[in-house]
Protein backbone atom coordinates (compact mmCIF):
# COMPACT_ATOMS: atom_id res chain seq x y z
CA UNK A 1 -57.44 -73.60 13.76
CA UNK A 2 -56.27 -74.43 10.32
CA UNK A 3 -53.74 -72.73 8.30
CA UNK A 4 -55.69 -70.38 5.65
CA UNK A 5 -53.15 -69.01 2.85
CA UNK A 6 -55.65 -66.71 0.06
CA UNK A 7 -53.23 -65.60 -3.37
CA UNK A 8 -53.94 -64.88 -6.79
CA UNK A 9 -51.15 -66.80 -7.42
CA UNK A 10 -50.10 -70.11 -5.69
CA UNK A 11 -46.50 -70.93 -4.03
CA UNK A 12 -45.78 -74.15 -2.82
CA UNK A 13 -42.82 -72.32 -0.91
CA UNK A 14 -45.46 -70.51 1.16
CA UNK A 15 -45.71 -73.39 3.34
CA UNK A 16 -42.12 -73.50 4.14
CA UNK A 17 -42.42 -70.24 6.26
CA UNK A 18 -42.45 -70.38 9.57
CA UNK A 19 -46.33 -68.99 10.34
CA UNK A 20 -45.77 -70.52 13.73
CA UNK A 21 -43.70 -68.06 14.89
CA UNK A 22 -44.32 -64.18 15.50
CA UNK A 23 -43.28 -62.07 12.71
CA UNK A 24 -40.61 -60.05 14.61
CA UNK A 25 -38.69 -63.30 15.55
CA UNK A 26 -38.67 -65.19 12.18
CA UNK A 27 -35.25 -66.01 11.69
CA UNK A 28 -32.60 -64.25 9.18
CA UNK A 29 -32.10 -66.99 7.19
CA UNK A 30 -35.66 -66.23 5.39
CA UNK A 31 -35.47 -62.48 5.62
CA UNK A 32 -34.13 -60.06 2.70
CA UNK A 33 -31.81 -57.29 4.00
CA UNK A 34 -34.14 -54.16 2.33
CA UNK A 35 -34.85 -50.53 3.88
CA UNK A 36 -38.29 -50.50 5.55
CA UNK A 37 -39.95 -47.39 6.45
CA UNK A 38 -41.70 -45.88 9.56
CA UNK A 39 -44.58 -48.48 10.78
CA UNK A 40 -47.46 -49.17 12.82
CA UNK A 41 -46.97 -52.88 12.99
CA UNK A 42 -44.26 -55.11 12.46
CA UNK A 43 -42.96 -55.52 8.43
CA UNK A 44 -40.35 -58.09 7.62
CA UNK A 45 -38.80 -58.37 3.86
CA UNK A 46 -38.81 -62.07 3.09
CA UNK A 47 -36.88 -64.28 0.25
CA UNK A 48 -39.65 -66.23 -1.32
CA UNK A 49 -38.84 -68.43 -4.69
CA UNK A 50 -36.15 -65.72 -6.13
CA UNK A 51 -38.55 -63.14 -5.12
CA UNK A 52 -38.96 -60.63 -2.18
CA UNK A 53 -42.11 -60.14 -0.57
CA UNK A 54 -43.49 -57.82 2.26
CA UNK A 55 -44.85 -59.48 5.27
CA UNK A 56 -47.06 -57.05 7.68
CA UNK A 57 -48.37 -59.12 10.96
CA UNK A 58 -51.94 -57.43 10.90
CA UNK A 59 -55.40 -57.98 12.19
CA UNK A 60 -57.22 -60.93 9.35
CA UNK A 61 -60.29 -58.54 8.72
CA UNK A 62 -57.68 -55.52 8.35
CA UNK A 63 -55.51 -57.34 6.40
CA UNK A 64 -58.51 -59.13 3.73
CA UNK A 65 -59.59 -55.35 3.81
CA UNK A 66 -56.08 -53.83 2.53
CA UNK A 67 -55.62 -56.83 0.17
CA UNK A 68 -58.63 -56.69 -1.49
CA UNK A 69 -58.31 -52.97 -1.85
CA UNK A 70 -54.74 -53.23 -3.14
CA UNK A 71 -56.44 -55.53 -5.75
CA UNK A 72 -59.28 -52.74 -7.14
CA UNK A 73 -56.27 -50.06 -7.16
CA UNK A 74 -54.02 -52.08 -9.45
CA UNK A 75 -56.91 -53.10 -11.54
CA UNK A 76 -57.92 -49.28 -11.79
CA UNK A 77 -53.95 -48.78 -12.89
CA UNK A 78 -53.03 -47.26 -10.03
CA UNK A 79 -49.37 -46.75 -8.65
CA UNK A 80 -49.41 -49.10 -5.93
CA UNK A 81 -47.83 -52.21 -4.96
CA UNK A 82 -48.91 -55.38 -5.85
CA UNK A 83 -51.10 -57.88 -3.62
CA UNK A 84 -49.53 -61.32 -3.31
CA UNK A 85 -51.65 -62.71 -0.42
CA UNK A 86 -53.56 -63.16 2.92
CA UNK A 87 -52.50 -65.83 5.56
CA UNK A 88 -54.36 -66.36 8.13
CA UNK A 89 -55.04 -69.09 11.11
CA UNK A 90 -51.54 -69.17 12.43
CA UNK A 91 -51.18 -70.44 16.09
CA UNK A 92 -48.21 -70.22 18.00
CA UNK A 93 -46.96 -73.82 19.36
CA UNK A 94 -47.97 -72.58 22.71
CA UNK A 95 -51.06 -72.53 21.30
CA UNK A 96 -51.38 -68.73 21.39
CA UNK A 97 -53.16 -67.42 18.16
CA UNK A 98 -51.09 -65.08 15.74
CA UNK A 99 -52.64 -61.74 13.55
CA UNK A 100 -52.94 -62.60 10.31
CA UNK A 101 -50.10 -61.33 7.64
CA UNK A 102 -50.69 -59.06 4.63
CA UNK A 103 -48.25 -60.16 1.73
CA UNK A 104 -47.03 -57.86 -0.97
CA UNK A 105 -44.88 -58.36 -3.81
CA UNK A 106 -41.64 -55.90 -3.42
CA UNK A 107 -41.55 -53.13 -5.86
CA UNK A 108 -37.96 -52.98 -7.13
CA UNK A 109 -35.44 -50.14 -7.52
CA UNK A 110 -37.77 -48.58 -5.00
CA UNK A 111 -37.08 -46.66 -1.55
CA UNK A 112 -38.88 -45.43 1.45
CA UNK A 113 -38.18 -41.63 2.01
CA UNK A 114 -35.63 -42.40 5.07
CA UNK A 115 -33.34 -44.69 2.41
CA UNK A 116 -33.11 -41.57 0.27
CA UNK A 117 -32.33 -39.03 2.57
CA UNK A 118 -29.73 -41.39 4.11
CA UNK A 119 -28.00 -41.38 1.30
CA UNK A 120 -27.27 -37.46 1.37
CA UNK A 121 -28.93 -36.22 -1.53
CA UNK A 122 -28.63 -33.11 -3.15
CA UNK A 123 -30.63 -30.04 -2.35
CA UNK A 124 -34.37 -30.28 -3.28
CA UNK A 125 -34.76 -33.65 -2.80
CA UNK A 126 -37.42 -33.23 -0.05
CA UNK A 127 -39.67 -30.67 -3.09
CA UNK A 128 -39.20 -33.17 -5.87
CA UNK A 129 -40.66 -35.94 -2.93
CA UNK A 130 -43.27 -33.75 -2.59
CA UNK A 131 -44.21 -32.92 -5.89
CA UNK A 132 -44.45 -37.14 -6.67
CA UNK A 133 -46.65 -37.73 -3.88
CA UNK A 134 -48.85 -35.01 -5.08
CA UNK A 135 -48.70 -36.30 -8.87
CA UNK A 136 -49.88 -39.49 -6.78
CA UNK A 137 -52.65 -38.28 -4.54
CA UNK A 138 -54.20 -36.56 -7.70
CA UNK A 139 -54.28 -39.59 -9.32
CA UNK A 140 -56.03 -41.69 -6.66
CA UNK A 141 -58.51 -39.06 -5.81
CA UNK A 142 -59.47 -39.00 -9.53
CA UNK A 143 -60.44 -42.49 -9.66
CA UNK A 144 -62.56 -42.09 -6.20
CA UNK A 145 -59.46 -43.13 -3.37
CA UNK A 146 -59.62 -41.42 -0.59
CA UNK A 147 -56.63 -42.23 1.25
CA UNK A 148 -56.81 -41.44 5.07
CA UNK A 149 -53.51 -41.36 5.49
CA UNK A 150 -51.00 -39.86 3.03
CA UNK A 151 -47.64 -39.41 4.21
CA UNK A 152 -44.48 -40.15 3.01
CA UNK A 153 -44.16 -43.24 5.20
CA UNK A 154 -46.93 -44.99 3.47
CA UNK A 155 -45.16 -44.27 -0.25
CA UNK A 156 -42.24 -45.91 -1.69
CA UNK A 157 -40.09 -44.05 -4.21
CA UNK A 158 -38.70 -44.69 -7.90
CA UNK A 159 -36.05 -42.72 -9.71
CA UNK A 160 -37.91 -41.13 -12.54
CA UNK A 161 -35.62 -39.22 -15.36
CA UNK A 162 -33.85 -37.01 -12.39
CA UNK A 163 -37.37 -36.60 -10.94
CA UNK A 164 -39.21 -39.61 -8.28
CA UNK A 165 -42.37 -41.14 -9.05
CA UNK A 166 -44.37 -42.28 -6.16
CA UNK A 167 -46.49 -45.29 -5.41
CA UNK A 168 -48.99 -46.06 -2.68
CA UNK A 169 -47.86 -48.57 -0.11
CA UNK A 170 -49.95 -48.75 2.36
CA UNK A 171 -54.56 -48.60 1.70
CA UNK A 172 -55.09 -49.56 5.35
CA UNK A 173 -57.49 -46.85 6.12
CA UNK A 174 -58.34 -46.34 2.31
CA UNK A 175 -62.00 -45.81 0.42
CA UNK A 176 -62.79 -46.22 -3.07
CA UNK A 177 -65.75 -44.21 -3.70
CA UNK A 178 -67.63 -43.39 -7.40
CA UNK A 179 -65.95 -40.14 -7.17
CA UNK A 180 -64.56 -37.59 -3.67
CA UNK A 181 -65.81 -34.79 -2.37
CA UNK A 182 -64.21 -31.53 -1.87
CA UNK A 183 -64.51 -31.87 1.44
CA UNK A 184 -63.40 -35.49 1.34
CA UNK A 185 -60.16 -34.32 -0.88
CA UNK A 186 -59.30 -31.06 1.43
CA UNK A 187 -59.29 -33.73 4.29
CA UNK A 188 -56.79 -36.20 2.40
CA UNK A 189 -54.62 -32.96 1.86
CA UNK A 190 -55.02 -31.66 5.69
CA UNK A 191 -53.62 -35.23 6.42
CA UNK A 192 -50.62 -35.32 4.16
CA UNK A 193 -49.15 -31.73 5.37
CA UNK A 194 -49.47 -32.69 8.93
CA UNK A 195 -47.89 -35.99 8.55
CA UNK A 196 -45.22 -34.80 6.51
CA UNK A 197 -44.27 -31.80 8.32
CA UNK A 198 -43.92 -34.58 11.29
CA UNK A 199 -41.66 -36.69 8.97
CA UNK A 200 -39.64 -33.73 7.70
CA UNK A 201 -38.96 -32.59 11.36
CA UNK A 202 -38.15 -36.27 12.14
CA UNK A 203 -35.39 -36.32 9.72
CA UNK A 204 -33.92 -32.98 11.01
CA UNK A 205 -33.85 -34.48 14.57
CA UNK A 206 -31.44 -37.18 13.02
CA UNK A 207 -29.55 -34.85 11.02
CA UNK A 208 -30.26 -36.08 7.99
CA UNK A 209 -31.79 -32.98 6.81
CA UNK A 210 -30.66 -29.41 6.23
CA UNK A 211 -31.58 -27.55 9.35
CA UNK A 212 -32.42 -24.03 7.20
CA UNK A 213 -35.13 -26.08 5.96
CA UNK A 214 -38.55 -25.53 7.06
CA UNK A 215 -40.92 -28.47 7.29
CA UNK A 216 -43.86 -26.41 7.56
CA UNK A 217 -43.07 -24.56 4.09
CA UNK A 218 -41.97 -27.91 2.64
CA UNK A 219 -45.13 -29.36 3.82
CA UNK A 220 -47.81 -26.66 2.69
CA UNK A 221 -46.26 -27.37 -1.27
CA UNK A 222 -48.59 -30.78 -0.94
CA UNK A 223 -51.41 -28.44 -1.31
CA UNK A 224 -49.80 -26.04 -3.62
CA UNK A 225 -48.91 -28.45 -6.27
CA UNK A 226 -52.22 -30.66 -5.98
CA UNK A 227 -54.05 -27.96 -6.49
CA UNK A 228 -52.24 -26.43 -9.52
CA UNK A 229 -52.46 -30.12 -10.78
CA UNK A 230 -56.17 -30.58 -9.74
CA UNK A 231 -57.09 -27.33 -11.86
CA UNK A 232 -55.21 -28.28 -14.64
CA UNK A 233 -56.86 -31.32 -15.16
CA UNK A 234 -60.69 -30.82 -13.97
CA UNK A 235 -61.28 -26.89 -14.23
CA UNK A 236 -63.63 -25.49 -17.02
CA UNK A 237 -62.29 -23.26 -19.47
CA UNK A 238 -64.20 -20.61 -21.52
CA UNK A 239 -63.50 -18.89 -25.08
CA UNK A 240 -65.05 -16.89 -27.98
CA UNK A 241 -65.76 -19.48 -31.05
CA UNK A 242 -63.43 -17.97 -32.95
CA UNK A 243 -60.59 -19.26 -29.92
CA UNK A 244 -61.03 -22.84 -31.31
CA UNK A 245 -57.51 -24.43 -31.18
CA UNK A 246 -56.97 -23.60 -27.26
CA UNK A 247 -59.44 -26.61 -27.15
CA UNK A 248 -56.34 -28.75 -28.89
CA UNK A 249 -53.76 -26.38 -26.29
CA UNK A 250 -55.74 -27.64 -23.25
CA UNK A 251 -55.39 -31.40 -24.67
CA UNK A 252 -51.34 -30.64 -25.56
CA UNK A 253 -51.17 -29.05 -22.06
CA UNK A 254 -52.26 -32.01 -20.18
CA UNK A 255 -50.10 -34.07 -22.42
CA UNK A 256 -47.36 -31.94 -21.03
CA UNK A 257 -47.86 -33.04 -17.35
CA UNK A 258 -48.29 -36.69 -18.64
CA UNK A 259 -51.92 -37.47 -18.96
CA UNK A 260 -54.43 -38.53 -21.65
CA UNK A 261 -57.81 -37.11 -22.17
CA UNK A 262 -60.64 -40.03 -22.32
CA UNK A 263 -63.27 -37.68 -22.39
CA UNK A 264 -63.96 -33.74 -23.14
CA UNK A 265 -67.46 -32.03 -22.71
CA UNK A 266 -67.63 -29.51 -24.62
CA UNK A 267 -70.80 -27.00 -24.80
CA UNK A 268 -71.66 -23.91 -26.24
CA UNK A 269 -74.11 -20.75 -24.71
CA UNK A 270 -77.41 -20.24 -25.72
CA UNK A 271 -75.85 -17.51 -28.75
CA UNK A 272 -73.25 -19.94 -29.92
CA UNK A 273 -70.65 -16.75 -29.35
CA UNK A 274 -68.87 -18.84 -26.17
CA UNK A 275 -67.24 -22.48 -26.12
CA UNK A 276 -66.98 -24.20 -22.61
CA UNK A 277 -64.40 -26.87 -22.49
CA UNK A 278 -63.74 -29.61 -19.11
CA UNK A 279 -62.30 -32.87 -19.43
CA UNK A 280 -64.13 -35.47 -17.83
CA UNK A 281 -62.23 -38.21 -17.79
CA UNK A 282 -57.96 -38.09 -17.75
CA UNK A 283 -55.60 -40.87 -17.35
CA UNK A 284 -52.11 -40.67 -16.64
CA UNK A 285 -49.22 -42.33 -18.37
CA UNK A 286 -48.99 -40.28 -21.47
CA UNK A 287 -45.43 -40.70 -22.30
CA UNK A 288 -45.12 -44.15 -21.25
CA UNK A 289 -47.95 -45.65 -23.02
CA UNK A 290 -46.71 -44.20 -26.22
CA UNK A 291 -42.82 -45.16 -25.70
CA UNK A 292 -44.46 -49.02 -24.12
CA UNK A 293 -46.50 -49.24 -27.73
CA UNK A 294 -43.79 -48.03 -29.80
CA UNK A 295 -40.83 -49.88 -28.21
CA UNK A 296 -42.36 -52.34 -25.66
CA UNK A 297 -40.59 -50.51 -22.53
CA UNK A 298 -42.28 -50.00 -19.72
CA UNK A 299 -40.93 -47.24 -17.73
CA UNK A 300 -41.76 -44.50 -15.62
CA UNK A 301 -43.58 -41.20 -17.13
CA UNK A 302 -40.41 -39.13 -16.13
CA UNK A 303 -38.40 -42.00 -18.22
CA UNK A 304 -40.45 -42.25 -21.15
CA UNK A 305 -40.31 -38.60 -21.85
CA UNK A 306 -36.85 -38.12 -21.46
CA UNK A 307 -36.49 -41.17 -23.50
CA UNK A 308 -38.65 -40.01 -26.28
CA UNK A 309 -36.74 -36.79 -26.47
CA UNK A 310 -33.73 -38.35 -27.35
CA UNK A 311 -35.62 -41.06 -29.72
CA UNK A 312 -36.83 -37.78 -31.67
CA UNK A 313 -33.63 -36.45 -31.66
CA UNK A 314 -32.07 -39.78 -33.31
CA UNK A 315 -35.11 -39.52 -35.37
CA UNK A 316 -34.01 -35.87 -36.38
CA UNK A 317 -30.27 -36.45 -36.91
CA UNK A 318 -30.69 -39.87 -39.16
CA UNK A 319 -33.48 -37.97 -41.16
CA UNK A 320 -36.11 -39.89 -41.00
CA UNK A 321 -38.77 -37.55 -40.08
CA UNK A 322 -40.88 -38.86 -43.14
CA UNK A 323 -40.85 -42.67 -42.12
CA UNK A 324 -43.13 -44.67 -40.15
CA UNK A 325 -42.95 -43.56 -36.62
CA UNK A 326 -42.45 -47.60 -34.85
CA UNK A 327 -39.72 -48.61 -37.85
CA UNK A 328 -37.65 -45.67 -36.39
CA UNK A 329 -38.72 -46.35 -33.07
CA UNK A 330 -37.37 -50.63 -33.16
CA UNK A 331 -33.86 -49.08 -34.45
CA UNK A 332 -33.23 -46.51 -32.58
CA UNK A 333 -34.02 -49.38 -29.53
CA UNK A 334 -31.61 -51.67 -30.97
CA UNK A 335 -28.94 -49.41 -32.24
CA UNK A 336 -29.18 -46.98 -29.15
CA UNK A 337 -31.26 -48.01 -26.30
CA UNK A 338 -30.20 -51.73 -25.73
CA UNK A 339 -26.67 -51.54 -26.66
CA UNK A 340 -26.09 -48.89 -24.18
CA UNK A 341 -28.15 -50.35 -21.39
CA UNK A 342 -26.08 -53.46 -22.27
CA UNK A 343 -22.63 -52.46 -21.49
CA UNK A 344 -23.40 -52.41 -17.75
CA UNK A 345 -20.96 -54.71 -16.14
CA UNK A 346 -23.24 -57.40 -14.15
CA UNK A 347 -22.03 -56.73 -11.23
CA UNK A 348 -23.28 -53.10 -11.17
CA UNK A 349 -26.39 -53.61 -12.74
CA UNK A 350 -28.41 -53.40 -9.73
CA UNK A 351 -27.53 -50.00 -9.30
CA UNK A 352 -30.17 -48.66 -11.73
CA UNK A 353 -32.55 -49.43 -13.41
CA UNK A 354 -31.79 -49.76 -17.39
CA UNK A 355 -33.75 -46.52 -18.30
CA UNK A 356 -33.07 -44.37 -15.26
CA UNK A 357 -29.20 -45.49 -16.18
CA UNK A 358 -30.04 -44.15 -20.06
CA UNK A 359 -31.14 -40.93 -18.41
CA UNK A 360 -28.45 -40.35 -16.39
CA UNK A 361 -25.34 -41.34 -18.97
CA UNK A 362 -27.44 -38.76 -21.13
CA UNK A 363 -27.20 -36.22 -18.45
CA UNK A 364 -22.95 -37.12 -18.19
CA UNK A 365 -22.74 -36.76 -22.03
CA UNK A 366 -24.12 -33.26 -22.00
CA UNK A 367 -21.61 -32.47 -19.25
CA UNK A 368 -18.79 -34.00 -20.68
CA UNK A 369 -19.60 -31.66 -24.05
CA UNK A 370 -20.18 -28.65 -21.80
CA UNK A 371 -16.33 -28.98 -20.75
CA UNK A 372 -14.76 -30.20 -23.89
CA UNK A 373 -16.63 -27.70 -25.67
CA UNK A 374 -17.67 -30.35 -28.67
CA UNK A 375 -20.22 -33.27 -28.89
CA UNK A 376 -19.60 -36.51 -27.52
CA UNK A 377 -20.27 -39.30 -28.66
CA UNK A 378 -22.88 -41.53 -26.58
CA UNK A 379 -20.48 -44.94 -26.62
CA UNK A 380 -17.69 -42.46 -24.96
CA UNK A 381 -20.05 -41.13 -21.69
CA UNK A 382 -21.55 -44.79 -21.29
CA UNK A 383 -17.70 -45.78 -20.92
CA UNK A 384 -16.64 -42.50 -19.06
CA UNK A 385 -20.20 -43.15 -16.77
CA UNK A 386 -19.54 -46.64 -16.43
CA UNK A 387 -16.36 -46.32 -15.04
CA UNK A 388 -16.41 -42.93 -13.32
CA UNK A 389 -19.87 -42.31 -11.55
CA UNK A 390 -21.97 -45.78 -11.55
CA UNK A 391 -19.52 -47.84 -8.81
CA UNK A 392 -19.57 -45.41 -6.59
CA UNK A 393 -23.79 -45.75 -6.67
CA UNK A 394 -25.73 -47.87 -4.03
CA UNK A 395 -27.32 -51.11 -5.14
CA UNK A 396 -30.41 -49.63 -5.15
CA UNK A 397 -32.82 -52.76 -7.06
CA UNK A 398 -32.86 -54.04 -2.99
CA UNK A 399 -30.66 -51.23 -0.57
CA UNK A 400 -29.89 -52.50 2.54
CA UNK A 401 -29.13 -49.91 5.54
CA UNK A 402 -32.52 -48.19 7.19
CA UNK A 403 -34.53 -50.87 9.45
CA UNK A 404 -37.75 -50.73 10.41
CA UNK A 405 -39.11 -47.93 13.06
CA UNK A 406 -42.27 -49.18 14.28
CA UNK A 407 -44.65 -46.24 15.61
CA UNK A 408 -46.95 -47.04 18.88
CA UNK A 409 -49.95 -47.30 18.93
CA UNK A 410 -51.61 -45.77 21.35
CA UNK A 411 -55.16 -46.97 22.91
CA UNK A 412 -57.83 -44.02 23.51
């Protein structure tokens, strides 16, 4: 049986791997030190060309399944990680045939749930999880994903202004379908609190959760917040004619929780006294396609908000309110934005990434001019930040600490 190696892109180094060998006893010298989460099969983090990638020793029609899958979800824009390959044919030099290997490119300045909580985190980590993997799940089942397995385990997690953003790891079991059921989406939902009340209770066994808190209730606030999501974005909303600008309100409102409306059906009854408004089609990414086309950044939702606040606030204070909107916008990136991000010693700039380290000096300025009771200036917290509160910050662009759990799996 020949080697078979399928990518979208092509790396010579590929072939120096050691496909010969079963995953769980490759050698350290080609394995990246990175936090890997709770797994059914065996996952290895693997140096490849200046680049990690994810290696998952998987059956070949499971893993030419989850690859192509991975492929339609980033296509569709999807938070999920990227596809880098299938190989396939590998023979042990017994003889003995190897499963196949799933590869996936390794999403940086991302963490598995276990990383963060092993890091002691402050109180409420565990709802603001929550609340990202619900942003998430909405998101997938509005472009037809059923999932089959949402948990935490199968999401990694990025720092988003304060907030996480979360992004699908793991479309083993996964369907896209022209559009879900309710059934079909009650089920994904169902799936998720179960699993993560498991997970939550997990953690508590190792003590790296707060004991007074309940998985159960922490679990149930899946369904709470996709649903109050869910209705925001796909319920239909009636009005007298004369009620016209809560059509614009419903637009600015789904702005607000970062998504653009594509398409709005409006209709009237037979009278013409009552308007019926439902948005048909929504994408996400409000905020950062609007900072990405004004300043070329490409950040997380959270990030792009927070960091349009402040460019309207620079926008505000230099009065230029009457000037083109992308003139002010390329200044305020090279006057405030870059210069900042810039004065990062190397040697701690894997501790953040540039925009989640904007967010956060912003968040030390306003505390430094709660206590000195006066403004400060933002070239005095990046200095205070930098040398008081980012050292003492894991690396966390590749975090080493958690290994890999691997679940059983259990024949019926």
């Amino acid at each position: 049986m020949a080697l078979q190696i399928t990518t979208a892109r092509p790396d010579p180094a590929l072939l120096d791997l050691p496909w010969s060998t079963p995953l769980e006893d490759w050698p350290e010298e080609h394995l990246a030190a990175l936090p890997r989460g709770i797994s059914r099969h065996i996952v290895r983090f693997v140096k490849l060309s200046g680049r990690v990638i994810a290696v998952k020793e998987i059956k070949e029609d499971i893993a030419r399944r989850e690859y192509a899958m991975l492929r339609n979800l980033r296509r569709l824009d999807q938070p999920s990680v990227e596809p880098f390959g299938v190989v396939s044919g590998r023979v042990a030099a017994d003889g003995t045939p190897l499963d196949a290997c799933l590869l996936t490119r390794h999403l940086k300045f991302s963490l598995p749930y276990r990383a963060l909580f092993s890091q002691g985190l402050r109180p409420g980590t565990e709802t603001r999880l929550i609340d990202a993997l619900a942003v998430l799940l909405v998101r997938l089942h509005l472009t037809g994903f059923w999932w089959g397995d949402v948990s935490l385990s199968n999401t990694l997690f990025r720092r988003d202004a304060g907030s996480f953003a979360a992004w699908l790891v793991d479309a083993e079991t996964g369907e896209l379908l022209p559009a879900l059921s309710d059934g079909q989406r009650a089920h994904d939902l169902d799936i998720a609190r179960v699993n993560i009340a498991g997970e939550l209770m997990d953690l508590q066994a190792g003590e790296l959760l707060d004991e007074a808190i309940d998985p159960v209730v922490i679990s149930n606030r899946i369904v709470t917040r996709y649903e109050e999501l869910w209705r925001e974005l796909t319920a239909m909303e009636e009005f007298d004619t004369g009620e016209r600008w809560r059509v614009e309100e419903r637009i600015r409102r789904l702005n607000s929780v970062g998504f653009d409306v594509d398409e709005l059906a409006i209709s009237t009854d037979i009278d013409g006294t009552r308007i019926s408004i439902q948005p048909k089609v929504v994408d996400a990414g409000h905020h950062s396609r609007r900072l990405l086309r004004l300043t070329g950044l490409d950040v997380g939702e959270g990030q792009a908000r927070r960091l349009l606040n402040d460019l309207d606030s620079y926008r505000a204070a230099s009065d230029r309110q009457n000037d083109d909107e992308e003139l002010v916008a390329h200044d305020w990136l090279t006057r405030i934005y870059e210069p900042l991000t810039r004065r990062v010693p190397r040697e701690l700039s894997g501790k953040l990434e540039p925009a989640e380290l904007f967010h956060e000096v912003l968040e030390h300025r306003w505390y430094m001019a709660e206590r000195a009771q006066h403004d400060i200036p933002i070239e005095d917290a990046i200095e205070d930040y930098v040398a008081s509160i980012l050292p003492s910050k894991p690396d966390e662009v590749s975090v080493v600490g958690v290994d890999t759990v691997e679940m059983p799996v259990i024949a019926d």
